[in-house]
C-alpha atoms as a PDB file:
ATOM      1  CA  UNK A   1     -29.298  -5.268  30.605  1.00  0.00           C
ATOM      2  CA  UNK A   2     -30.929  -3.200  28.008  1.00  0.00           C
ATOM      3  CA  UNK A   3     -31.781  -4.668  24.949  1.00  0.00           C
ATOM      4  CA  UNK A   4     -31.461  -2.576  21.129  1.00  0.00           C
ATOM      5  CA  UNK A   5     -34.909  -1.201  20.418  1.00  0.00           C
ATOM      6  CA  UNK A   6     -33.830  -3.917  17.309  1.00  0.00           C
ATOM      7  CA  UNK A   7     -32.316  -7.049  17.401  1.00  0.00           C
ATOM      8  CA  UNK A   8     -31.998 -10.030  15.972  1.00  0.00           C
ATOM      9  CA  UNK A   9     -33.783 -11.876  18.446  1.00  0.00           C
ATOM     10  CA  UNK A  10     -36.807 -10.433  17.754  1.00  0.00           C
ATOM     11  CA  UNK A  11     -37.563 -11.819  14.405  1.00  0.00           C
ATOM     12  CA  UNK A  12     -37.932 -15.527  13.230  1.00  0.00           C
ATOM     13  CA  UNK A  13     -34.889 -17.218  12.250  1.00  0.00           C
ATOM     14  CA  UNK A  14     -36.384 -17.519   8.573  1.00  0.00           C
ATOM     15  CA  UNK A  15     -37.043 -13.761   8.437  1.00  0.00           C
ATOM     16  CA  UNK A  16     -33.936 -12.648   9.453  1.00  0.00           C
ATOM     17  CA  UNK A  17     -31.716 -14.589   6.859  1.00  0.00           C
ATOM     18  CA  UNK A  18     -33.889 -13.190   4.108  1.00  0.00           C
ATOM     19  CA  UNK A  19     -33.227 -10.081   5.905  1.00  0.00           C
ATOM     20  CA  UNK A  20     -29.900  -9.731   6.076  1.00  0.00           C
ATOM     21  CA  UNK A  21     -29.046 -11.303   2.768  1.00  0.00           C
ATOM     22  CA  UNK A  22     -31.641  -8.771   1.049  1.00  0.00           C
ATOM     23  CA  UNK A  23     -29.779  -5.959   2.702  1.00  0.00           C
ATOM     24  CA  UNK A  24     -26.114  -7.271   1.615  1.00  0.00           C
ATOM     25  CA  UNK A  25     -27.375  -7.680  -2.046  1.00  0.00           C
ATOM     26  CA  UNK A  26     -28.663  -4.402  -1.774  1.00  0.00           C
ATOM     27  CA  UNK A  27     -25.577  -2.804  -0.453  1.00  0.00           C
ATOM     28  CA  UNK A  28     -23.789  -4.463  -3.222  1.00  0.00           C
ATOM     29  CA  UNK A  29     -25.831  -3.203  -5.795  1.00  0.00           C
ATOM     30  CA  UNK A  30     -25.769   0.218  -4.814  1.00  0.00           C
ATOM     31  CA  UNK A  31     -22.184   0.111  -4.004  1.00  0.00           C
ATOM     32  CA  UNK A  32     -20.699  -1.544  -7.742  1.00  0.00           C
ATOM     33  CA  UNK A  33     -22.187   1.304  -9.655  1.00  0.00           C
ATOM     34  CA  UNK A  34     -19.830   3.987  -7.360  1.00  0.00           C
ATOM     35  CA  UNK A  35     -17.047   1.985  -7.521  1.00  0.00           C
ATOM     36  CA  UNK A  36     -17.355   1.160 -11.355  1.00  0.00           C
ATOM     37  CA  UNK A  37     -17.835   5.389 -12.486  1.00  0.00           C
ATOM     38  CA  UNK A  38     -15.254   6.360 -10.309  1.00  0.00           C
ATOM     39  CA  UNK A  39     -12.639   4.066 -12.406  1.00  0.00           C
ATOM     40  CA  UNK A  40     -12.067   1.606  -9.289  1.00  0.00           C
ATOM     41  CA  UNK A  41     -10.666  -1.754 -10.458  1.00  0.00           C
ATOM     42  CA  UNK A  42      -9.586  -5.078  -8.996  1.00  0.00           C
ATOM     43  CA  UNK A  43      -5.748  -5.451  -8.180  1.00  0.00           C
ATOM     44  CA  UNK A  44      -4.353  -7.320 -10.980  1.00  0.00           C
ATOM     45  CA  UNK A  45      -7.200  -6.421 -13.846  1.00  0.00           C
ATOM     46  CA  UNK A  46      -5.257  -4.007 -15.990  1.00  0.00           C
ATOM     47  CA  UNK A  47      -6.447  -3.518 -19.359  1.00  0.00           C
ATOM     48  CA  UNK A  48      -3.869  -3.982 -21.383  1.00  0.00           C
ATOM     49  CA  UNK A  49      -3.510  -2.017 -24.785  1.00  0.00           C
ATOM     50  CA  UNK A  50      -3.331  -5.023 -27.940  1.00  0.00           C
ATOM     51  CA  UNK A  51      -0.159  -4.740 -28.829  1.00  0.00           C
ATOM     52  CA  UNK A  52       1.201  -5.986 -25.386  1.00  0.00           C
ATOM     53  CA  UNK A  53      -0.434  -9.397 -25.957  1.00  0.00           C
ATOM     54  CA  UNK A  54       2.575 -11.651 -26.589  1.00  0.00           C
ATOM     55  CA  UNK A  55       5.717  -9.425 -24.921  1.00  0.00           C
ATOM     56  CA  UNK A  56       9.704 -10.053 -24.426  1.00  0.00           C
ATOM     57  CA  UNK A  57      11.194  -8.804 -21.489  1.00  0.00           C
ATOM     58  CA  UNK A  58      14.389  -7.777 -22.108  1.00  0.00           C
ATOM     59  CA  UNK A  59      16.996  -6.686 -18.874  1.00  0.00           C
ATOM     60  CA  UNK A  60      20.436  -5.810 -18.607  1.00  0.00           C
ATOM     61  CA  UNK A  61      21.567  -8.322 -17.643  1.00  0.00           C
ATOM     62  CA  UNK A  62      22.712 -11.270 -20.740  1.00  0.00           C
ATOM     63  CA  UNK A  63      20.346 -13.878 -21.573  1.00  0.00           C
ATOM     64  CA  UNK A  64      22.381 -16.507 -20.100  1.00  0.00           C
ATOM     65  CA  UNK A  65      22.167 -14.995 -16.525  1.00  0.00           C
ATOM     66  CA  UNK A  66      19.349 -16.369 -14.316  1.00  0.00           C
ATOM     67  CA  UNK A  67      16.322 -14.037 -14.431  1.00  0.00           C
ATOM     68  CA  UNK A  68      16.100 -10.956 -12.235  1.00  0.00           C
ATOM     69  CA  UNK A  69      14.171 -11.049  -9.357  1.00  0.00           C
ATOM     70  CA  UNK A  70      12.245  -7.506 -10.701  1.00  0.00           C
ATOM     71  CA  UNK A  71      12.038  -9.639 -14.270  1.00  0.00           C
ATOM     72  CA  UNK A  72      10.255 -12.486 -12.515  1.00  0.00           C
ATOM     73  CA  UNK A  73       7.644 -10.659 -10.588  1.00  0.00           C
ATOM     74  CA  UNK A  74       6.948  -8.418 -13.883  1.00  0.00           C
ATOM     75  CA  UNK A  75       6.676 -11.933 -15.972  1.00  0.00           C
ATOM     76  CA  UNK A  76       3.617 -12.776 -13.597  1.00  0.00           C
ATOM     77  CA  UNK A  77       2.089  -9.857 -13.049  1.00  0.00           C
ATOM     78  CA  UNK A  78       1.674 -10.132 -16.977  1.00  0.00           C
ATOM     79  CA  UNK A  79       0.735 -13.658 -17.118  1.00  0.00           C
ATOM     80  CA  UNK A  80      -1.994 -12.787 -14.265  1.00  0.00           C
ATOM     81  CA  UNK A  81      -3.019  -9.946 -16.371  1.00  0.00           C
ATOM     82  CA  UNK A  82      -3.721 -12.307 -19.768  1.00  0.00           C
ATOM     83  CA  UNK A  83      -0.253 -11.480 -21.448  1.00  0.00           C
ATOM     84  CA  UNK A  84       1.902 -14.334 -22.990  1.00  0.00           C
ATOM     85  CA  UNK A  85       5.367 -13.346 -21.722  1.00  0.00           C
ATOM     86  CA  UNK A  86       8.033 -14.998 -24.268  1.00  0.00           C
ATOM     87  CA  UNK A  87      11.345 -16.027 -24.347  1.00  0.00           C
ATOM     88  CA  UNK A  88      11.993 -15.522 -27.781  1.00  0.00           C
ATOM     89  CA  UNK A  89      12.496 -11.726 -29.109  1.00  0.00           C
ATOM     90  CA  UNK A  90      11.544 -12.447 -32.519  1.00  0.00           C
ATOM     91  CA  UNK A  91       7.664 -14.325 -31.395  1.00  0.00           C
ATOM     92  CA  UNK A  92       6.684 -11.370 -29.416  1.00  0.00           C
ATOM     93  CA  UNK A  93       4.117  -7.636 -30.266  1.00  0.00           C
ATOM     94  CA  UNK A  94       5.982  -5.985 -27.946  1.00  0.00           C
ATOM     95  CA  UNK A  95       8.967  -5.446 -25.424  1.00  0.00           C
ATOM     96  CA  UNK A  96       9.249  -4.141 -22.021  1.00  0.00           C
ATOM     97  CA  UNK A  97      12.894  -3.618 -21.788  1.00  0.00           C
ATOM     98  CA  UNK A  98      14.332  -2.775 -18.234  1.00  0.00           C
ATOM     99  CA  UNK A  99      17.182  -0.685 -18.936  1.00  0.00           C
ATOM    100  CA  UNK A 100      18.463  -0.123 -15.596  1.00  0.00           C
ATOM    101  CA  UNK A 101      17.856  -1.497 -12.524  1.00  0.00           C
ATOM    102  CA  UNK A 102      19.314  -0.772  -8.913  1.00  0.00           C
ATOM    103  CA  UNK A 103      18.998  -1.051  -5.488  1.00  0.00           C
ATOM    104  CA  UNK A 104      20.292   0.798  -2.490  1.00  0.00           C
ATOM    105  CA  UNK A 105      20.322   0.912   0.963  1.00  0.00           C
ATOM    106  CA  UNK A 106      21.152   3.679   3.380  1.00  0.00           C
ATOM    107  CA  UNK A 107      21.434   4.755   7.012  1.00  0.00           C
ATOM    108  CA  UNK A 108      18.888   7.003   8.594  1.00  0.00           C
ATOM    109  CA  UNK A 109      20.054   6.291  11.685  1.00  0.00           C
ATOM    110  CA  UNK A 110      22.707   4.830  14.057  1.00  0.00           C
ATOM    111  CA  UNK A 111      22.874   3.722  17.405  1.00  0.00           C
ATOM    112  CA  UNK A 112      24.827   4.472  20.243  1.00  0.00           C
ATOM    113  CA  UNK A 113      27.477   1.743  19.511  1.00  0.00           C
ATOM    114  CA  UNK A 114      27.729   2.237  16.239  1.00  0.00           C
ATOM    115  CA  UNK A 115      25.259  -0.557  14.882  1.00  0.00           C
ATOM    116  CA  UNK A 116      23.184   1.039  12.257  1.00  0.00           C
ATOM    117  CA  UNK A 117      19.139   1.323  13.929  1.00  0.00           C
ATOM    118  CA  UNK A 118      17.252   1.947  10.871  1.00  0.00           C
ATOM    119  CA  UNK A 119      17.903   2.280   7.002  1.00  0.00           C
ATOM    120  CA  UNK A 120      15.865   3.598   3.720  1.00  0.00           C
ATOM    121  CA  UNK A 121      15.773   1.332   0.670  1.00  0.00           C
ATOM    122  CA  UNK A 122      15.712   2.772  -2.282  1.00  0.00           C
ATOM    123  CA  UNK A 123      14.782   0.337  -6.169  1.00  0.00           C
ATOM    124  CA  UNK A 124      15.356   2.507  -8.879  1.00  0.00           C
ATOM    125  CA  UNK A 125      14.340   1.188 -12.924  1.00  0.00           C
ATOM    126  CA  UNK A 126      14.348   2.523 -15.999  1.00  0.00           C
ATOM    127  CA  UNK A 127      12.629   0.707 -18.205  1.00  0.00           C
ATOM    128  CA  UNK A 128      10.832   1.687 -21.711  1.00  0.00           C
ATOM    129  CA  UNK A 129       8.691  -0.192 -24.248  1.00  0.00           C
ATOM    130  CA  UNK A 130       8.730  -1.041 -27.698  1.00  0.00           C
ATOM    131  CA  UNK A 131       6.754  -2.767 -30.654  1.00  0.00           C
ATOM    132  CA  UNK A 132       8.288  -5.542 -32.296  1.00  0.00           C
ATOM    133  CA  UNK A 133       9.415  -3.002 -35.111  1.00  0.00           C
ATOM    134  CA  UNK A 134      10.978  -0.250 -32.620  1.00  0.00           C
ATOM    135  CA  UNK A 135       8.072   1.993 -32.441  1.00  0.00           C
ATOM    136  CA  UNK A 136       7.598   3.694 -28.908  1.00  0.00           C
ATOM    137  CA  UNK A 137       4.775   2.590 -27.240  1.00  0.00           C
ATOM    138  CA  UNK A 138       6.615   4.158 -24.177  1.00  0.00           C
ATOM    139  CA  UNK A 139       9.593   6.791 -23.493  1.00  0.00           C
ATOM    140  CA  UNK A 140      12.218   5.715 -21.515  1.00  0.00           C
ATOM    141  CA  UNK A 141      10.979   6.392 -17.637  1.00  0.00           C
ATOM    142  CA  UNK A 142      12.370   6.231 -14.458  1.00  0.00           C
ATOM    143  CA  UNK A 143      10.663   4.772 -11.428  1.00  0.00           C
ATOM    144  CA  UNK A 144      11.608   5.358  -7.714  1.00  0.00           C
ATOM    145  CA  UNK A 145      10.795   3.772  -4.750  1.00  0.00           C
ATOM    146  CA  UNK A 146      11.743   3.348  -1.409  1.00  0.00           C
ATOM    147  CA  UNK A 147      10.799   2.265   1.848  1.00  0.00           C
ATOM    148  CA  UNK A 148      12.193   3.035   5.729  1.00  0.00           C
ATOM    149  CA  UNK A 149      13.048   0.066   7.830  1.00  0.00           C
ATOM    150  CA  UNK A 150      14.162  -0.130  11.735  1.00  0.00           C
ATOM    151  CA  UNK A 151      16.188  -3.144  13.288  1.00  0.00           C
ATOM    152  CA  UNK A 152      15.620  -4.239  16.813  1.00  0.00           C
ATOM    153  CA  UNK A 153      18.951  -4.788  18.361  1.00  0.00           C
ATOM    154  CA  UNK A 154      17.096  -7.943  19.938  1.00  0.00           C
ATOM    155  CA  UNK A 155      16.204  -9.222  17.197  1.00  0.00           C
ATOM    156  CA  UNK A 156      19.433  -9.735  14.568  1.00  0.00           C
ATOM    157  CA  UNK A 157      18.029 -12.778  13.011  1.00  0.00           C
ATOM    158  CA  UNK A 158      15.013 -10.749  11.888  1.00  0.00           C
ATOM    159  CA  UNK A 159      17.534  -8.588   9.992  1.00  0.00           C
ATOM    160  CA  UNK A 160      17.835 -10.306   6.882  1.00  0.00           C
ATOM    161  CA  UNK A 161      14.881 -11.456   6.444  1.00  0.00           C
ATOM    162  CA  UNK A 162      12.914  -8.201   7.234  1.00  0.00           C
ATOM    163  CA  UNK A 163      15.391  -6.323   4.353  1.00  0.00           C
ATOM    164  CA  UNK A 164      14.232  -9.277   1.960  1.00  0.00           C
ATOM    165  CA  UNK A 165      10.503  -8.747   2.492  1.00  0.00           C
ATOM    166  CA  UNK A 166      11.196  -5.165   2.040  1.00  0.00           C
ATOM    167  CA  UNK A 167      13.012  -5.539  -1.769  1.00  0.00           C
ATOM    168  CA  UNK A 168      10.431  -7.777  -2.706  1.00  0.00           C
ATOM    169  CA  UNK A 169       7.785  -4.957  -1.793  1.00  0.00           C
ATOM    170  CA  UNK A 170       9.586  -2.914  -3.829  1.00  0.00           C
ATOM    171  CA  UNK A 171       9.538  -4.544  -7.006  1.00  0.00           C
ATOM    172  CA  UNK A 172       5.887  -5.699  -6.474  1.00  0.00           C
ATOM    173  CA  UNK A 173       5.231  -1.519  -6.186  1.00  0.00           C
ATOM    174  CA  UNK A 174       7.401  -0.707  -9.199  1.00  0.00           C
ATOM    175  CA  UNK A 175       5.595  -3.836 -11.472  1.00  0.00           C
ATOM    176  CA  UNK A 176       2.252  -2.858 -10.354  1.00  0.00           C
ATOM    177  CA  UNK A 177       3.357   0.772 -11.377  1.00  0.00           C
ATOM    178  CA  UNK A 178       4.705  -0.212 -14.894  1.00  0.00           C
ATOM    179  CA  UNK A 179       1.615  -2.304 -15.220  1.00  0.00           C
ATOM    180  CA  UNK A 180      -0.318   1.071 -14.797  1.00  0.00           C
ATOM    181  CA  UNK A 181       1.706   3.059 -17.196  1.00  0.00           C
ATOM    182  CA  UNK A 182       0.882   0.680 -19.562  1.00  0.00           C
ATOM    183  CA  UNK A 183      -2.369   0.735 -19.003  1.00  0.00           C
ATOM    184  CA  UNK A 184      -2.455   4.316 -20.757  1.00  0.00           C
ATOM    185  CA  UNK A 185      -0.796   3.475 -23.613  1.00  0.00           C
ATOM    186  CA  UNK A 186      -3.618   4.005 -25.772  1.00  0.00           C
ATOM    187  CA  UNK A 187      -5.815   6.435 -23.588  1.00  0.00           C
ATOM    188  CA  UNK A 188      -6.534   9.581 -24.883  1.00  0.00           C
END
């Protein structure tokens, strides 16, 4: 068996731990810097713009109704982003108001009895934002998504669950893209 003209083997245990952790700290050094001028940012660090400090969702839907599911997963992406999401429209900077919101799902493709073999989901919102006053701090948008998914006639239990995972997907792709739009708010 040959052996690498360097291995790890070759150098006392106490040597090669200072080693190795010099070299990762030294990766990491060089590699931050990169990252940091090309604008790369942790998942779920947005710098929010001020005015979106304390913020009201507001959805179609009447404040009676349970939450949305798209509502929910915006409230925490907020929250995880150092937001206070209220309840009350009058306490709260700014709204994010989801005008519209709608879900589809259609066949790509069916099988040779009929049963449909693999379908496209579509989320479509339309959302805008507000100050407290009514100033625009965004134009009404529109934001599509939409993802392919194929059944296995073998497994129809999977079904429901796999068109679940799917939706929720969706609306984590559609916050995290509402979360970047308002990101620019205040960019020049």
């Amino acid at each position: 068996m040959l052996k690498p003209w360097l291995s790890a083997a070759s150098f006392p245990v106490t040597v090669r731990a200072g080693a190795w952790r010099a070299a990762l700290v030294g990766l990491v050094a060089f590699v931050m810097p990169i990252l940091g001028g090309c604008g790369f940012h942790l998942r779920g660090q947005a710098q929010l713009p001020p005015e979106m400090a304390v913020t009201y969702i507001q959805t179609e839907g009447s404040p009676s109704e349970p939450p949305s599911a798209l509502k929910l997963t915006l409230q925490r992406a907020l929250e995880a982003n150092g937001v206070t999401v209220t309840q009350d429209p009058g306490q709260a900077q700014a709204r994010l108001i989801i005008l519209h919101e709608k879900s589809r799902r259609r066949t790509l493709a069916a099988g040779a009895g009929g049963d449909s073999r693999e379908y496209t989901f579509t989320y479509t919102v339309d959302y805008t934002a507000t100050k407290a006053d009514g100033t625009p701090l965004i134009p009404k948008e529109t934001i599509v998504r939409a993802r392919d998914l194929l059944y296995s006639e073998s497994d129809v239990l999977g079904r429901d669950a796999g068109e679940e995972i799917v939706l929720r997907d969706l609306r984590s792709d559609i916050a995290r893209s509402i979360l970047l739009r308002l990101q620019l708010i205040n960019q020049p």
